[in-house]
Protein backbone atom coordinates (compact mmCIF):
# COMPACT_ATOMS: atom_id res chain seq x y z
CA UNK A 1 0.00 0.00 0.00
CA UNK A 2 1.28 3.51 -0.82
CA UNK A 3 2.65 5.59 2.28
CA UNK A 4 0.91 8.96 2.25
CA UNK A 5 3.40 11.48 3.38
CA UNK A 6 1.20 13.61 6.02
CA UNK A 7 3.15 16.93 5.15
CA UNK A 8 1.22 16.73 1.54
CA UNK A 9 -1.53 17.15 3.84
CA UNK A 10 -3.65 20.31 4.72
CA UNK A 11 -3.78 20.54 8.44
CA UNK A 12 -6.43 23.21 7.97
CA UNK A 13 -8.50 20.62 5.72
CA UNK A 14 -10.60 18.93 8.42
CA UNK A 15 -12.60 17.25 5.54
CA UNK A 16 -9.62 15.72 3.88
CA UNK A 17 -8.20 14.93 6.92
CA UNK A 18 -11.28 12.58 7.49
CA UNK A 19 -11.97 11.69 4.26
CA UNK A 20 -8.31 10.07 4.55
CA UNK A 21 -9.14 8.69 7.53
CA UNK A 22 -12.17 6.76 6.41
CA UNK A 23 -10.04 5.51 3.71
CA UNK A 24 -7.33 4.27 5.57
CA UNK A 25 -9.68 2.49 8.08
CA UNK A 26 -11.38 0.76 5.00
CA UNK A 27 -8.39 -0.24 3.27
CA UNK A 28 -7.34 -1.56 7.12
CA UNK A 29 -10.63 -3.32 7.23
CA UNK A 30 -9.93 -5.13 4.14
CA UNK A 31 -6.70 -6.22 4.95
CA UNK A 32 -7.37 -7.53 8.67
CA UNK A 33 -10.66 -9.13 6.90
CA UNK A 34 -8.75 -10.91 4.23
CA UNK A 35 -6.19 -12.40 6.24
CA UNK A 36 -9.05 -13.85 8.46
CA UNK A 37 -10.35 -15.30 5.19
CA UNK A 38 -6.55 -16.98 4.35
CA UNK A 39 -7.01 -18.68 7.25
CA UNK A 40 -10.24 -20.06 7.06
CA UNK A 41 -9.74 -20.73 3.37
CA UNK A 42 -12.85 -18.79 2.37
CA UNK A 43 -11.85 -17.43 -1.02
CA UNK A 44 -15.22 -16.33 -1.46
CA UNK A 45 -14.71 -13.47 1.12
CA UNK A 46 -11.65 -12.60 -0.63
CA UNK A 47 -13.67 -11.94 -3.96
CA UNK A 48 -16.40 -10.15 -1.63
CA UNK A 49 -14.18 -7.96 -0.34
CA UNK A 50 -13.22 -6.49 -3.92
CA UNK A 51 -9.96 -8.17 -4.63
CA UNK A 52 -8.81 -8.90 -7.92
CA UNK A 53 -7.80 -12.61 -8.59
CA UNK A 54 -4.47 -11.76 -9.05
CA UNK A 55 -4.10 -10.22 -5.89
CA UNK A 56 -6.14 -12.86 -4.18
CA UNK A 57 -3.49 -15.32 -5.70
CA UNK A 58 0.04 -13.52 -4.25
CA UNK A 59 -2.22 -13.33 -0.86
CA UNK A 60 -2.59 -16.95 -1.11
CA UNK A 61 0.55 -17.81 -2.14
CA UNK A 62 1.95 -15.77 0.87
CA UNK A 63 -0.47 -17.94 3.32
CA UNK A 64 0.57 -21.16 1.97
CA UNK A 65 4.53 -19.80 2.24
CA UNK A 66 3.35 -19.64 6.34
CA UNK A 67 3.28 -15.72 6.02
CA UNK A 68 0.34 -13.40 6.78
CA UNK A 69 -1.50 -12.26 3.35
CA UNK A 70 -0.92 -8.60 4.28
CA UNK A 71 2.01 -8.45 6.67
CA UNK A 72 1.45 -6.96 10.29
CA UNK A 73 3.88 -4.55 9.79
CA UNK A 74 1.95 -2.97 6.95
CA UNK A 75 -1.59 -2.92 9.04
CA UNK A 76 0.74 -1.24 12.05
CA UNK A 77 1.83 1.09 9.87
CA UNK A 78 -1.43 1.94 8.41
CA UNK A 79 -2.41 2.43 12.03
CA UNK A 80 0.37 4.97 12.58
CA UNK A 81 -0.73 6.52 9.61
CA UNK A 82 -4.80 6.78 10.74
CA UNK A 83 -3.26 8.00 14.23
CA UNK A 84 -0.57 10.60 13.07
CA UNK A 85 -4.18 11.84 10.71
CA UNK A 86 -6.31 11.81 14.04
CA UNK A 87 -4.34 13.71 15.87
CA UNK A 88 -3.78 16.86 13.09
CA UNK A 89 -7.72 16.48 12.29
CA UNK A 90 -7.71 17.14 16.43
CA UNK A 91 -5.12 19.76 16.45
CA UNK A 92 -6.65 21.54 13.63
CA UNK A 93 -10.06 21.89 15.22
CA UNK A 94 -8.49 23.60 18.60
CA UNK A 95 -6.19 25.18 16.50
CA UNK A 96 -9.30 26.67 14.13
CA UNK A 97 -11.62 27.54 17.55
CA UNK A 98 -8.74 29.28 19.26
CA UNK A 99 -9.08 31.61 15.91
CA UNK A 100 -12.13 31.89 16.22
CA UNK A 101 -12.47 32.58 19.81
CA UNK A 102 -9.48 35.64 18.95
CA UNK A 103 -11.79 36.57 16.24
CA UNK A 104 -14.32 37.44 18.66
């Protein structure tokens, strides 16, 4: 999965910031989901969950190598990712009401 770098990010974009978010956490979703599926064999939860069948085959091949389909590092890294977003969405929302409140 490609790394977003979070300074390409508008801290100020509180929108974005979630829209990214929700992305990340479905993309996270599919990957925890799938590697359930490699381990109960269901292949038809693979398909379900919108993968190609030539990704479902390198996930498969991975399983049967004794390896996770999608690696734990990647799904921890994901969740540094949805974190490091979190916390600028937060920051930018007391960063925009202190504004506002000076605005006043």
């Amino acid at each position: 999965m490609k790394r977003i770098p979070l300074r390409s990010v508008d801290r100020d974009d509180t929108q974005h910031l979630q829209d990214e978010i929700d992305k990340l956490e479905a993309a996270q979703s599919v990957m925890l989901e799938a590697n359930r599926a490699l381990e109960l064999g269901d292949e038809l939860t693979l398909i379900r969950l919108g993968l190609d069948p030539a990704r479902i085959s390198e996930l498969e091949e991975r399983h049967q190598a004794g390896k996770k389909g999608f690696p734990d590092y990647v799904i921890r890294n994901l969740s540094h990712t949805i974190q490091q977003l979190q916390e600028y969405r937060r920051t930018s929302g007391l960063l925009r009401s202190d504004k506002d409140d000076h605005a006043e």
